[in-house]
PDB file of N, CA and C in Angstrom:
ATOM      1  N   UNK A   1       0.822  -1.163   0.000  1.00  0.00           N
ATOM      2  CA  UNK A   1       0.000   0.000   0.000  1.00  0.00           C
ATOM      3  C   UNK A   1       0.880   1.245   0.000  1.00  0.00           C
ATOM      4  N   UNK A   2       0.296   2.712  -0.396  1.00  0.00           N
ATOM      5  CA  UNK A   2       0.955   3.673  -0.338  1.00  0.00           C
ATOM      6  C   UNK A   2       0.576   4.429   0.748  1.00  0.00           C
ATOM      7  N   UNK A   3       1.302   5.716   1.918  1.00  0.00           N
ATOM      8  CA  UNK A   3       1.399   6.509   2.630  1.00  0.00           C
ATOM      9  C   UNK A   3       1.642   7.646   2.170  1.00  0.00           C
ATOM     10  N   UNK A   4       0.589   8.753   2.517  1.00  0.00           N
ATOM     11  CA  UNK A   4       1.295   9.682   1.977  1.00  0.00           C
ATOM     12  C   UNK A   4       0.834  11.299   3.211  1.00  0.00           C
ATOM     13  N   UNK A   5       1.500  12.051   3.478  1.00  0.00           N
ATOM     14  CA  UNK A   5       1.617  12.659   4.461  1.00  0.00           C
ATOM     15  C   UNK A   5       2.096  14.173   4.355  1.00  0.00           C
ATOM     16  N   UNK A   6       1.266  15.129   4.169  1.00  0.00           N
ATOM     17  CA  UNK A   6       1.286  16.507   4.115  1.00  0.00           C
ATOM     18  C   UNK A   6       1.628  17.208   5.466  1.00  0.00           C
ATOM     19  N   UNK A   7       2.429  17.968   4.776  1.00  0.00           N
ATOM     20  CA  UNK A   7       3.158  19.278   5.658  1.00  0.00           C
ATOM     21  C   UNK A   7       2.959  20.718   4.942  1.00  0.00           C
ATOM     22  N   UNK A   8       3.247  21.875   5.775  1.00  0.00           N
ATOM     23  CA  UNK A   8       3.166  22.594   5.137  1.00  0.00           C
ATOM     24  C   UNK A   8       2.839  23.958   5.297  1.00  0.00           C
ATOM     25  N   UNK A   9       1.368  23.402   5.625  1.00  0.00           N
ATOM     26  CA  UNK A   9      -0.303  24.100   6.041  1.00  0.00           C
ATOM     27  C   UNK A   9       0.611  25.196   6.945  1.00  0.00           C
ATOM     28  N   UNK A  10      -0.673  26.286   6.997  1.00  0.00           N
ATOM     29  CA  UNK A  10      -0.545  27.175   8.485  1.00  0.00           C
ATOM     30  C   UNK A  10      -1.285  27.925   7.823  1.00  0.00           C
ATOM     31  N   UNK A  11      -0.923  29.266   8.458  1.00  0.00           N
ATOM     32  CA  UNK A  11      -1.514  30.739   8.316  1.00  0.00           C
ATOM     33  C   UNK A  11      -0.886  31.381   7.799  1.00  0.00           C
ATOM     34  N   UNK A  12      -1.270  32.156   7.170  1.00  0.00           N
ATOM     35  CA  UNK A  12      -0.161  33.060   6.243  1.00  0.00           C
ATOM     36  C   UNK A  12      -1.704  34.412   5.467  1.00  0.00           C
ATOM     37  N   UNK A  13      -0.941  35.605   5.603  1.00  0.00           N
ATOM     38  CA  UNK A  13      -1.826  37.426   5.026  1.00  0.00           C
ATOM     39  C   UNK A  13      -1.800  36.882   3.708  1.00  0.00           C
ATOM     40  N   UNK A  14      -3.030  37.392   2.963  1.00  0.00           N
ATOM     41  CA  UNK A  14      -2.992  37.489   1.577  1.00  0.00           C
ATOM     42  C   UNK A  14      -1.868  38.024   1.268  1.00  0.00           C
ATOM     43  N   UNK A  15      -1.883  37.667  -0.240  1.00  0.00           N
ATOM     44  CA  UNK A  15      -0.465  38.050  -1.265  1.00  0.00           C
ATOM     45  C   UNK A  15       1.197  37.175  -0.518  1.00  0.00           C
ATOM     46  N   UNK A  16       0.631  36.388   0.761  1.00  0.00           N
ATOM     47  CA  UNK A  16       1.653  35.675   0.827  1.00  0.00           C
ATOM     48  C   UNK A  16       2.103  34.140   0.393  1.00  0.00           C
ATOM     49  N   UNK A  17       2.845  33.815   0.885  1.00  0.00           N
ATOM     50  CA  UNK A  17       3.511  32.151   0.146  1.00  0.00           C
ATOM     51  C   UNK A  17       2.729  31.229   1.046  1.00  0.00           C
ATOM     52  N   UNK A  18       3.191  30.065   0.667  1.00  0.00           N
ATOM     53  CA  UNK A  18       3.507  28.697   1.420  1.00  0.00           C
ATOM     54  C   UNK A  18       3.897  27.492   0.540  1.00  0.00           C
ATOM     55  N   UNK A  19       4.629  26.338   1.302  1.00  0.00           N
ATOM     56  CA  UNK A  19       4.560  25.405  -0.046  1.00  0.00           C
ATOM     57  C   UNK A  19       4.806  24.436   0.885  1.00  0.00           C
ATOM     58  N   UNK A  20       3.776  23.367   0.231  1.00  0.00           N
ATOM     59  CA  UNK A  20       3.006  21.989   0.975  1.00  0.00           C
ATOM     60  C   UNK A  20       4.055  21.223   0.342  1.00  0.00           C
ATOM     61  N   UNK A  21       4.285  20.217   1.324  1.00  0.00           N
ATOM     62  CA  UNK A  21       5.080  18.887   1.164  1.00  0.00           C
ATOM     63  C   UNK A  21       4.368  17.844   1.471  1.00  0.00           C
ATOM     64  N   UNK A  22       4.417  16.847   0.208  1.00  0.00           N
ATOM     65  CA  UNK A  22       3.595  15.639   0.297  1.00  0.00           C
ATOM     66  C   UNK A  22       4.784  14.733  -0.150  1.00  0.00           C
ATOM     67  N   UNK A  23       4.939  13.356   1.215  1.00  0.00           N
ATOM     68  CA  UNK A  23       5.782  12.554   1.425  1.00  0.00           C
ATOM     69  C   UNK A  23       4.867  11.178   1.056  1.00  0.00           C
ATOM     70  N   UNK A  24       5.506  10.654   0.108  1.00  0.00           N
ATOM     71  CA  UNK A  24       4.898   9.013   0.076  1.00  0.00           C
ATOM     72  C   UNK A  24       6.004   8.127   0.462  1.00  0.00           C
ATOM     73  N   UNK A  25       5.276   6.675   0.555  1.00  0.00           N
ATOM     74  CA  UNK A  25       5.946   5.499   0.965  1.00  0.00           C
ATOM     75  C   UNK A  25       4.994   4.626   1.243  1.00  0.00           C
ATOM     76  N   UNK A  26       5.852   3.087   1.366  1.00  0.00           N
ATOM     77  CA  UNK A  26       4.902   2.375   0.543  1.00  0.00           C
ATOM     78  C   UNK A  26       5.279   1.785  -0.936  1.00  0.00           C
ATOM     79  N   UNK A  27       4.301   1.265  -1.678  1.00  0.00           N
ATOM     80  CA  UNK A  27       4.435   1.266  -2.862  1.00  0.00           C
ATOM     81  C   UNK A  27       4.569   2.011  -3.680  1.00  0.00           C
ATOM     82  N   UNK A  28       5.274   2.659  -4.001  1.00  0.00           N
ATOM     83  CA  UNK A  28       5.743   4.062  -5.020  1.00  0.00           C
ATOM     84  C   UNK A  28       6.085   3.086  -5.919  1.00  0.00           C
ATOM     85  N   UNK A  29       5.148   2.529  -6.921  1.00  0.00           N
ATOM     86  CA  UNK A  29       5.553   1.793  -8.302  1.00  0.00           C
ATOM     87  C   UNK A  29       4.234   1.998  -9.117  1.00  0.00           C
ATOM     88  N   UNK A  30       3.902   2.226 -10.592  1.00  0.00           N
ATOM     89  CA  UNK A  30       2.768   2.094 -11.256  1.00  0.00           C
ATOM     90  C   UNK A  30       1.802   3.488 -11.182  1.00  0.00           C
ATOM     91  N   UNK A  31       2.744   4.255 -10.546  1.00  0.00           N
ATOM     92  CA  UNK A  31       2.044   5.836 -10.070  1.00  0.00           C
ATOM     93  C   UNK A  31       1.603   6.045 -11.595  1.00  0.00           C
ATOM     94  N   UNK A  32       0.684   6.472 -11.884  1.00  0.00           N
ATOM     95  CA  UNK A  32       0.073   7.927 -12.812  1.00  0.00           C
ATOM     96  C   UNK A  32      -0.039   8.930 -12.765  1.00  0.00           C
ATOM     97  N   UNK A  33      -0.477   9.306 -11.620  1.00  0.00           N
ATOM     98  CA  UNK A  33      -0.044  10.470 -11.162  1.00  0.00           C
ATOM     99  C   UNK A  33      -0.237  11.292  -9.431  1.00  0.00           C
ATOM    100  N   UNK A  34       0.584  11.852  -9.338  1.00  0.00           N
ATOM    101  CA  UNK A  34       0.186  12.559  -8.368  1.00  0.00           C
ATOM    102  C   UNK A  34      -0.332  14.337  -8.030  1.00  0.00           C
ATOM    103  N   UNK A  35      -1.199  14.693  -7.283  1.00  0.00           N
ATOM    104  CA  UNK A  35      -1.585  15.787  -7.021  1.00  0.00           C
ATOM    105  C   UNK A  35      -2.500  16.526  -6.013  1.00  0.00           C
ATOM    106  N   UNK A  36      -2.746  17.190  -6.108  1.00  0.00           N
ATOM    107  CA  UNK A  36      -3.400  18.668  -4.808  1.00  0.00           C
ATOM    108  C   UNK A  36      -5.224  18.521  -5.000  1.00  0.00           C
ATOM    109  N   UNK A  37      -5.571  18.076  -3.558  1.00  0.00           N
ATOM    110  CA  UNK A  37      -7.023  18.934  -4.380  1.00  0.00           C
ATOM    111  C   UNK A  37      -6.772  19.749  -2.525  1.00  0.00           C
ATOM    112  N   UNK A  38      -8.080  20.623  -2.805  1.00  0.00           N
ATOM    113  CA  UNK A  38      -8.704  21.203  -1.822  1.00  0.00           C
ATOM    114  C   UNK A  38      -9.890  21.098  -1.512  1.00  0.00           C
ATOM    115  N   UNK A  39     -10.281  21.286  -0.321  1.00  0.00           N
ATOM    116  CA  UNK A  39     -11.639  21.240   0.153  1.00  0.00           C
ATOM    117  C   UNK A  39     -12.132  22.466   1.134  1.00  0.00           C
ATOM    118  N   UNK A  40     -12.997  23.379   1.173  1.00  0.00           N
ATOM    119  CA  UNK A  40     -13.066  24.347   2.223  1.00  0.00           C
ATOM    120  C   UNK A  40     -14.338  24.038   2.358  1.00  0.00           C
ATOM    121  N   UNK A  41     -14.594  24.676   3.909  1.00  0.00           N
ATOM    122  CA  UNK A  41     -15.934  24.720   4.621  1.00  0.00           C
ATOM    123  C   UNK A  41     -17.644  24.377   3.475  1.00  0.00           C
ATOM    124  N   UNK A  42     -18.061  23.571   3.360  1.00  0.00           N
ATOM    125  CA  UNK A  42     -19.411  23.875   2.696  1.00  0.00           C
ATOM    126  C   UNK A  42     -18.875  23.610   0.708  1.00  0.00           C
ATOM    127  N   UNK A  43     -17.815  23.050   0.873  1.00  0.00           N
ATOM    128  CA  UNK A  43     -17.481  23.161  -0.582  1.00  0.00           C
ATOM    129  C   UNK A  43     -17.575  21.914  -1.164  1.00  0.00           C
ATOM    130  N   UNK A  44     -17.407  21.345  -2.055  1.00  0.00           N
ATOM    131  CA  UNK A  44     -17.256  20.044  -2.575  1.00  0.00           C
ATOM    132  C   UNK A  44     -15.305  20.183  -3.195  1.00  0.00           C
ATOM    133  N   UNK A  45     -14.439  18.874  -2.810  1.00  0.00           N
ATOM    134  CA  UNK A  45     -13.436  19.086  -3.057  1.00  0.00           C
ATOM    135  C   UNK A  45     -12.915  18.795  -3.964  1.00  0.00           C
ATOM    136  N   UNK A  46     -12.058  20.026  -4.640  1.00  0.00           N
ATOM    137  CA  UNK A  46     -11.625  19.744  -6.447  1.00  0.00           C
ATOM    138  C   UNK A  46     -10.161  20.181  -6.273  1.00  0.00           C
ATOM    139  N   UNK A  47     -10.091  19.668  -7.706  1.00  0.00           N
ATOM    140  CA  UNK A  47      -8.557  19.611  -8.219  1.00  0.00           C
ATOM    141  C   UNK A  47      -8.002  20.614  -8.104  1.00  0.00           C
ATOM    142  N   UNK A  48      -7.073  20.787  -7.639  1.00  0.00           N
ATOM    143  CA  UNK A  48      -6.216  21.853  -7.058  1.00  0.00           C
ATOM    144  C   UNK A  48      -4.803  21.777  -8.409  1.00  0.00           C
ATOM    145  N   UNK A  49      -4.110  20.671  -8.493  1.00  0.00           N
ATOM    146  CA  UNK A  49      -3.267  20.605  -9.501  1.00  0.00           C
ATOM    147  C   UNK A  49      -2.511  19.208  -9.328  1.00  0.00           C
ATOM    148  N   UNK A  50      -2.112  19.115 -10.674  1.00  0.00           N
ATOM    149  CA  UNK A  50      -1.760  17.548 -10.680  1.00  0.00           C
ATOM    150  C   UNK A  50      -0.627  17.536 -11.603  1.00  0.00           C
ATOM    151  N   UNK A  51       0.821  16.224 -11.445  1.00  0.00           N
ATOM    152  CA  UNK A  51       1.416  15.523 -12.239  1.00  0.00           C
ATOM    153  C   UNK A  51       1.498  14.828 -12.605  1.00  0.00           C
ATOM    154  N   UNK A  52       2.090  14.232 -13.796  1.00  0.00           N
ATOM    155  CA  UNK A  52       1.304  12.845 -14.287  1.00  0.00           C
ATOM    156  C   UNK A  52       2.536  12.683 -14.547  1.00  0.00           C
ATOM    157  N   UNK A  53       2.935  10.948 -14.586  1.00  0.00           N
ATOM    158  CA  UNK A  53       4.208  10.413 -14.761  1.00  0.00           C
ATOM    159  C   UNK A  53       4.873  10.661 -15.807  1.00  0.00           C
ATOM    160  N   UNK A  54       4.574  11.430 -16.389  1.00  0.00           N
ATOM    161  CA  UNK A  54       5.747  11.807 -17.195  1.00  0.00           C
ATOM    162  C   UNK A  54       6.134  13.156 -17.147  1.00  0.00           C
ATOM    163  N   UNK A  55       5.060  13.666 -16.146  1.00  0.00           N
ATOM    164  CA  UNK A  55       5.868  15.047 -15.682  1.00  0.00           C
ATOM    165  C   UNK A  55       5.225  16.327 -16.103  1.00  0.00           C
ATOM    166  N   UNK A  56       4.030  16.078 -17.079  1.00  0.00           N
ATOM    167  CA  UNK A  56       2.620  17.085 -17.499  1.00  0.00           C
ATOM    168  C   UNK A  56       2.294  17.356 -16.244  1.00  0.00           C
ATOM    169  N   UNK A  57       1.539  19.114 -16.088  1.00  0.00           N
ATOM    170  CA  UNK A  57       1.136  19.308 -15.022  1.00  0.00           C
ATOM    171  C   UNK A  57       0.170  20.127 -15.826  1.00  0.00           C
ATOM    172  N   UNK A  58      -0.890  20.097 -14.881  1.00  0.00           N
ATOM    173  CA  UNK A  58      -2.248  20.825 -14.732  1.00  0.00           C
ATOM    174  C   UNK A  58      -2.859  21.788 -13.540  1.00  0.00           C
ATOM    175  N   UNK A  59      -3.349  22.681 -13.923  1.00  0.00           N
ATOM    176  CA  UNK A  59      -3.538  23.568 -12.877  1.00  0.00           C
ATOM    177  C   UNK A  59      -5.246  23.414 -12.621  1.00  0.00           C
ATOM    178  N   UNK A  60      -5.947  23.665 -11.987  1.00  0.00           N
ATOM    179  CA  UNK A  60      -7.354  24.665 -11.818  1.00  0.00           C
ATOM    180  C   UNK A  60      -6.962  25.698 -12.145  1.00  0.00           C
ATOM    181  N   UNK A  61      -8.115  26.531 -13.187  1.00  0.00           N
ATOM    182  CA  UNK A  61      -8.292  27.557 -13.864  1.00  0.00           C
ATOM    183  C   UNK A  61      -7.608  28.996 -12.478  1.00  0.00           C
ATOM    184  N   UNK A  62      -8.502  28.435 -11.218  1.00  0.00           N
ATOM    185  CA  UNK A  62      -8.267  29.071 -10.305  1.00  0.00           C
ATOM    186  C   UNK A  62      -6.927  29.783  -9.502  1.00  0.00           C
ATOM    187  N   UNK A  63      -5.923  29.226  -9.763  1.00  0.00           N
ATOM    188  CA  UNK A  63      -4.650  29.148  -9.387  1.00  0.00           C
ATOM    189  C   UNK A  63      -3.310  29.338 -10.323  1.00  0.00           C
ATOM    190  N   UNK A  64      -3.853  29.004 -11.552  1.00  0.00           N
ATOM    191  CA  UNK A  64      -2.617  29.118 -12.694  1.00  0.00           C
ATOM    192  C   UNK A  64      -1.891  30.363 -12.372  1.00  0.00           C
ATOM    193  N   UNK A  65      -0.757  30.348 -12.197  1.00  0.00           N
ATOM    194  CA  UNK A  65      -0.042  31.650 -12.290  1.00  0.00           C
ATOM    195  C   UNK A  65       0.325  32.019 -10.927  1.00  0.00           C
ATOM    196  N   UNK A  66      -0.540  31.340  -9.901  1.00  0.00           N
ATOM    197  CA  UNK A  66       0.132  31.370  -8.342  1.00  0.00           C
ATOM    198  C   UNK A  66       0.327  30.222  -8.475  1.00  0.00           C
ATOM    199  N   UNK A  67       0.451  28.571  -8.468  1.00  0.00           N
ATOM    200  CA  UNK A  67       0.891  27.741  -7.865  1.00  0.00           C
ATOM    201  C   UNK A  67       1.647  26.984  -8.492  1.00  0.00           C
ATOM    202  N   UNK A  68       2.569  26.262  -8.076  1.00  0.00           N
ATOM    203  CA  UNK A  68       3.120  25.281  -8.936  1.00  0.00           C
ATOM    204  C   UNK A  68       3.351  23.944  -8.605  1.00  0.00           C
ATOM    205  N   UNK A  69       2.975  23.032  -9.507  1.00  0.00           N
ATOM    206  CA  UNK A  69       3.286  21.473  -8.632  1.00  0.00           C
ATOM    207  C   UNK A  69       4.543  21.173  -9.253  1.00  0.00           C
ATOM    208  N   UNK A  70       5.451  20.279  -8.177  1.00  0.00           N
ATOM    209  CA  UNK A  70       6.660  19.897  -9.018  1.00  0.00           C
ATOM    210  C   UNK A  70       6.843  18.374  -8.263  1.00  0.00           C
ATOM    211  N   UNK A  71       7.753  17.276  -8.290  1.00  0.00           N
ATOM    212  CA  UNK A  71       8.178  16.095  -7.871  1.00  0.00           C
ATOM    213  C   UNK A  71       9.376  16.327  -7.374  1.00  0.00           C
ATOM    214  N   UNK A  72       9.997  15.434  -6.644  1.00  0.00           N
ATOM    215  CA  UNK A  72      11.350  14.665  -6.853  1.00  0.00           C
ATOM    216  C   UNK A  72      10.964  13.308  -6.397  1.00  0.00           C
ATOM    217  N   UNK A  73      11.370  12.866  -7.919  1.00  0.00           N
ATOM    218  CA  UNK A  73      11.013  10.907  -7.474  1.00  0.00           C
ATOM    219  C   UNK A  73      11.990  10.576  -6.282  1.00  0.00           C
ATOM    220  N   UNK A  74      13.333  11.001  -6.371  1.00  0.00           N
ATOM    221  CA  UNK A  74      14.340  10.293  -5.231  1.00  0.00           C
ATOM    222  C   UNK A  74      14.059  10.335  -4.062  1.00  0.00           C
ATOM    223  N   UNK A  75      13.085  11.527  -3.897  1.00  0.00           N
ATOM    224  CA  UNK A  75      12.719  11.704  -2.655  1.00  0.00           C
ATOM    225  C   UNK A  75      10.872  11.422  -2.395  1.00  0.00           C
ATOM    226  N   UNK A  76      10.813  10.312  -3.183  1.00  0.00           N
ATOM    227  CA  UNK A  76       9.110  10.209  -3.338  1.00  0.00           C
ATOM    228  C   UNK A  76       8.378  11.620  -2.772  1.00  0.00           C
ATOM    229  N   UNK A  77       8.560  12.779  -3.223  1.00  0.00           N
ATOM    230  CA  UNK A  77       7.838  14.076  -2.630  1.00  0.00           C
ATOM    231  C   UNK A  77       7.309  14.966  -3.761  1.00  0.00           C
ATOM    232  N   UNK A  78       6.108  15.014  -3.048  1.00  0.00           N
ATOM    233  CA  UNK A  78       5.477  16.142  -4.347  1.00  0.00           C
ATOM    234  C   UNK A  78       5.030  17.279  -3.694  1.00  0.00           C
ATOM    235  N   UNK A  79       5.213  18.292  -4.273  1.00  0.00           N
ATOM    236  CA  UNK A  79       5.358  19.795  -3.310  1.00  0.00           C
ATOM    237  C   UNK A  79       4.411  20.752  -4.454  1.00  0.00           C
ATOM    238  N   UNK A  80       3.792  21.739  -3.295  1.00  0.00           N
ATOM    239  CA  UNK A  80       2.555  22.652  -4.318  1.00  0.00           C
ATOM    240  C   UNK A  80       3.179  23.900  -3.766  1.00  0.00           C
ATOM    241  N   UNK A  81       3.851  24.671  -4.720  1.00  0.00           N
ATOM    242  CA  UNK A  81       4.215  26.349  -4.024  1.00  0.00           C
ATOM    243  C   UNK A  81       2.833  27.153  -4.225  1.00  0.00           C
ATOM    244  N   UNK A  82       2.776  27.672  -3.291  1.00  0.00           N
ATOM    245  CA  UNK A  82       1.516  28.465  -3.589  1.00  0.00           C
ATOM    246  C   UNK A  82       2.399  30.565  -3.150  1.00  0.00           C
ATOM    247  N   UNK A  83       1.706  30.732  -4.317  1.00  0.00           N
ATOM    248  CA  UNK A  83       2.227  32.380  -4.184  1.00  0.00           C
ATOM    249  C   UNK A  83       1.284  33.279  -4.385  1.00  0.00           C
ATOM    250  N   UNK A  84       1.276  34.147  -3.616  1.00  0.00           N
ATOM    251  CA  UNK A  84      -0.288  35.730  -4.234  1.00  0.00           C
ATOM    252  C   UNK A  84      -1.195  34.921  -3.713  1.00  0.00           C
ATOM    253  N   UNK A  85      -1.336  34.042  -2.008  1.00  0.00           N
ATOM    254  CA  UNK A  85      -2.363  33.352  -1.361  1.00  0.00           C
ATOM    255  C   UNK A  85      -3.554  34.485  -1.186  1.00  0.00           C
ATOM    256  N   UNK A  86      -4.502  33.584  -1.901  1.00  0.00           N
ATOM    257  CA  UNK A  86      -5.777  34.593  -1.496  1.00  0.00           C
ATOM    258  C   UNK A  86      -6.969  34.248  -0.577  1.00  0.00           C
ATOM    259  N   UNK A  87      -7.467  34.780   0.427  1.00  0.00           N
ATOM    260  CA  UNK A  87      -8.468  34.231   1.052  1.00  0.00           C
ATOM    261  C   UNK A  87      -9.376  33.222   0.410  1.00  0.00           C
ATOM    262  N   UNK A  88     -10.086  33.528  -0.536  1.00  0.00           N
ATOM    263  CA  UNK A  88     -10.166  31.864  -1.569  1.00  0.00           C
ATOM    264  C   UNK A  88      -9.516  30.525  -1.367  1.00  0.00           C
ATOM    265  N   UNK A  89      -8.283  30.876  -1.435  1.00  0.00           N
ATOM    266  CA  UNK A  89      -7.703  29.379  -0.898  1.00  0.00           C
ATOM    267  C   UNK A  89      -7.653  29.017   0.019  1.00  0.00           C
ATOM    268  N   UNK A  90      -8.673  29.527   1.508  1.00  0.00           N
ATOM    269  CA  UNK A  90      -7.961  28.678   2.720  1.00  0.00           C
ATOM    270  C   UNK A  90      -9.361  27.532   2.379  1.00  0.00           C
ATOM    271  N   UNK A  91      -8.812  26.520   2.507  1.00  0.00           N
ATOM    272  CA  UNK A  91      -8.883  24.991   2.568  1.00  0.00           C
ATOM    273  C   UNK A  91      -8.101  24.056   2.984  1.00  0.00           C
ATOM    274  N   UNK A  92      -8.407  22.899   3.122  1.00  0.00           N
ATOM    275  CA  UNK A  92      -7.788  21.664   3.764  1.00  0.00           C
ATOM    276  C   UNK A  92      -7.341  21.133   2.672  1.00  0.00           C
ATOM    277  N   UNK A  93      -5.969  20.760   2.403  1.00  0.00           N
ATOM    278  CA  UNK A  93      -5.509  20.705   1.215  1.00  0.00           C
ATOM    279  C   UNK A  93      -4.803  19.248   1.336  1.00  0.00           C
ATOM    280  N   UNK A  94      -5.389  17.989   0.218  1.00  0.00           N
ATOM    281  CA  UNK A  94      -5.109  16.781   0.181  1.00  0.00           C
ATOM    282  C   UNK A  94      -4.244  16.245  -0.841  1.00  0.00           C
ATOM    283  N   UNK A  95      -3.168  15.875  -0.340  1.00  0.00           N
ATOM    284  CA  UNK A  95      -2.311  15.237  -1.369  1.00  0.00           C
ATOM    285  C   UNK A  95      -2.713  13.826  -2.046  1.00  0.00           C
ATOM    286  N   UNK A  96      -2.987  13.515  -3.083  1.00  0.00           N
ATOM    287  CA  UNK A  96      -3.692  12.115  -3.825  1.00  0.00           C
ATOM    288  C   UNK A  96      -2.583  11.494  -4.497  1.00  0.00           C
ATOM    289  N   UNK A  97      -2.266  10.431  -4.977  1.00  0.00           N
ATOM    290  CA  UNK A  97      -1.046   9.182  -5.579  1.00  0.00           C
ATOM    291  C   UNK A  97      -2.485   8.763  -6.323  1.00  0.00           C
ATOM    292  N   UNK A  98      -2.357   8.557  -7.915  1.00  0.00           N
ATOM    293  CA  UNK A  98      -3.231   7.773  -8.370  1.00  0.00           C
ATOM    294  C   UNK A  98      -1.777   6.081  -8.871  1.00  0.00           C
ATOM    295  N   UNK A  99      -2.588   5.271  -8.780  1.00  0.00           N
ATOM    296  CA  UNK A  99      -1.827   3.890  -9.067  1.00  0.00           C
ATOM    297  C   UNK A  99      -2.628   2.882 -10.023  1.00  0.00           C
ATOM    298  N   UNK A 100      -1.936   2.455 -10.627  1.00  0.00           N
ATOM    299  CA  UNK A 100      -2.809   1.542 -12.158  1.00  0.00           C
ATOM    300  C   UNK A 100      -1.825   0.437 -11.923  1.00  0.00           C
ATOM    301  N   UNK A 101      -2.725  -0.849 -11.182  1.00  0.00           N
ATOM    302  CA  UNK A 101      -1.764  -2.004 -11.712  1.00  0.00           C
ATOM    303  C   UNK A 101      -2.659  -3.086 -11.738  1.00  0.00           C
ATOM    304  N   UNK A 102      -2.445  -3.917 -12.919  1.00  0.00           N
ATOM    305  CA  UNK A 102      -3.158  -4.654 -13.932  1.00  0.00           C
ATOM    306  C   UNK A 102      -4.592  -4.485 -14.080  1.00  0.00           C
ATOM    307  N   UNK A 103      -4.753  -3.208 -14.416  1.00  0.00           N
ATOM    308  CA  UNK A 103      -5.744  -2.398 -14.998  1.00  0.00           C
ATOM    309  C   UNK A 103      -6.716  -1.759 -13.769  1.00  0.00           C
ATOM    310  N   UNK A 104      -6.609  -1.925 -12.631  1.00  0.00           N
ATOM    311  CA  UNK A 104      -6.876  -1.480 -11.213  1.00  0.00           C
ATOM    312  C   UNK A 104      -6.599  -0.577 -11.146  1.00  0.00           C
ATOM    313  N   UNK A 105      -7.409   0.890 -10.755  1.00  0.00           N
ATOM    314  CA  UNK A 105      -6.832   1.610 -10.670  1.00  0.00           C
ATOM    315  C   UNK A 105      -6.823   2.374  -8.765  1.00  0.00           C
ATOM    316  N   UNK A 106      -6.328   2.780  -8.184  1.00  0.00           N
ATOM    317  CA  UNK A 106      -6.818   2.787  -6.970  1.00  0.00           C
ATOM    318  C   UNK A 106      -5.771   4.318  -6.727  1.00  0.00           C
ATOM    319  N   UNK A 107      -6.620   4.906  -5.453  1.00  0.00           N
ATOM    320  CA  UNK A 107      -6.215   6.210  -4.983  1.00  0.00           C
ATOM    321  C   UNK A 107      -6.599   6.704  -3.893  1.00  0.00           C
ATOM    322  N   UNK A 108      -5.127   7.060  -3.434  1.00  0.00           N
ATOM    323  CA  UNK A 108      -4.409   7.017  -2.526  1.00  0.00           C
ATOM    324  C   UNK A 108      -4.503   8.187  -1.868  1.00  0.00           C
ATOM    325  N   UNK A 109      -4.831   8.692  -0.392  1.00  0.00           N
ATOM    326  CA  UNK A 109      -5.246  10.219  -0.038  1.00  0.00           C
ATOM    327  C   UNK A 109      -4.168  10.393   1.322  1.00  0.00           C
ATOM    328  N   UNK A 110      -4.086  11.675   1.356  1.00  0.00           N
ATOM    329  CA  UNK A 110      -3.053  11.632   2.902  1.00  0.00           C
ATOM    330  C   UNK A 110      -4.311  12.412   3.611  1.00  0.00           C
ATOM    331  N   UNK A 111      -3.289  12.959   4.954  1.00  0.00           N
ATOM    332  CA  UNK A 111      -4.603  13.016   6.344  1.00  0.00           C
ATOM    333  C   UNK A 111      -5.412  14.476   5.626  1.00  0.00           C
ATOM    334  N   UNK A 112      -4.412  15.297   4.986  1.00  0.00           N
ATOM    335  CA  UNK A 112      -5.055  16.734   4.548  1.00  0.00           C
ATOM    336  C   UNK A 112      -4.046  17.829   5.362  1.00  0.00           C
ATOM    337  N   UNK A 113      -4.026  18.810   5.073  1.00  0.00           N
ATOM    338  CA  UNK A 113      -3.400  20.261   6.187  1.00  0.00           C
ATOM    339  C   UNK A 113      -3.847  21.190   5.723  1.00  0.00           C
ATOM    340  N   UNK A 114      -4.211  21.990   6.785  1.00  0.00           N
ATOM    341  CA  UNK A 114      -5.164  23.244   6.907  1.00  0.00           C
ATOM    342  C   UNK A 114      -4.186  24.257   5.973  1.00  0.00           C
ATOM    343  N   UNK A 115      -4.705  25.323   4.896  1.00  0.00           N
ATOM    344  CA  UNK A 115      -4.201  26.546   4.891  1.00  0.00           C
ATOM    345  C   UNK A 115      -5.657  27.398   4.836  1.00  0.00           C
ATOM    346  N   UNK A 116      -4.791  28.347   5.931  1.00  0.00           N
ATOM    347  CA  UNK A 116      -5.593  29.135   6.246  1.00  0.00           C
ATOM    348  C   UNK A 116      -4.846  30.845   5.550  1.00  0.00           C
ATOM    349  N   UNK A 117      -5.733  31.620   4.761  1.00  0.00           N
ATOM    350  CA  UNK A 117      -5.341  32.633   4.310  1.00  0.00           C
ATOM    351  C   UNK A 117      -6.190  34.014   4.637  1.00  0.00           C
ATOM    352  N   UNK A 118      -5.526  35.052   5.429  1.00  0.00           N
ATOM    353  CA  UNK A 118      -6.327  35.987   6.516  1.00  0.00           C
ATOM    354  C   UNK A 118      -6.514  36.738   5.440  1.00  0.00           C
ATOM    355  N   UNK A 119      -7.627  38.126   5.393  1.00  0.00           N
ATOM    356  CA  UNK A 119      -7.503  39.153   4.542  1.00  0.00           C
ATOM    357  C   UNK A 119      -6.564  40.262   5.246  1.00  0.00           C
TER     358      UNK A 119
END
């Protein structure tokens, strides 16, 4: 099975940073991809941004231009910089591992971490 475990979160004034660290372990083999969603109070939770094994990334319309997803396989870690944080984004923010093996596809969630963004 895979583990995967976000850091990151806190508080932080609009127009400021943060950047989430998502640690896997486990089975790190057959990945497709990995990525960000969010969830806030009363919301339904969506794609925040994603990489796909070969290293394509995708944003939400919402975020392009503040965030960026990047990897390092050596260090099974996938990290979301977030920049120009806007009250909009405070949500509980979940790191996902999607995995495909022999046509199974299954996915993988960590506990979540709060960002909270003040006006």
């Amino acid at each position: 099975q895979v583990q995967l475990v976000e850091s990151g979160g806190g508080l932080v004034q609009a127009g400021g940073s943060l950047r989430l660290s998502c640690a896997a372990s486990g089975s790190i083999v057959s990945v497709n991809a990995m990525g960000w969603y969010r969830q806030a109070p009363g919301k339904q939770r969506e794609l925040v941004a994603v990489i796909t094994r070969g290293g394509s990334t995708n944003y939400a319309d919402s975020v392009k231009g503040r965030f960026t997803i990047s990897r390092d396989n050596a260090k099974n870690t996938v990290y979301l910089q977030m920049n120009s944080l806007k009250p909009e984004d405070t949500a509980v923010y979940y790191c996902n591992l999607d995995r495909v093996v022999s046509a199974a596809r299954t996915r993988y969630w960590g506990q979540g971490t709060q960002v909270t963004v003040s006006s």
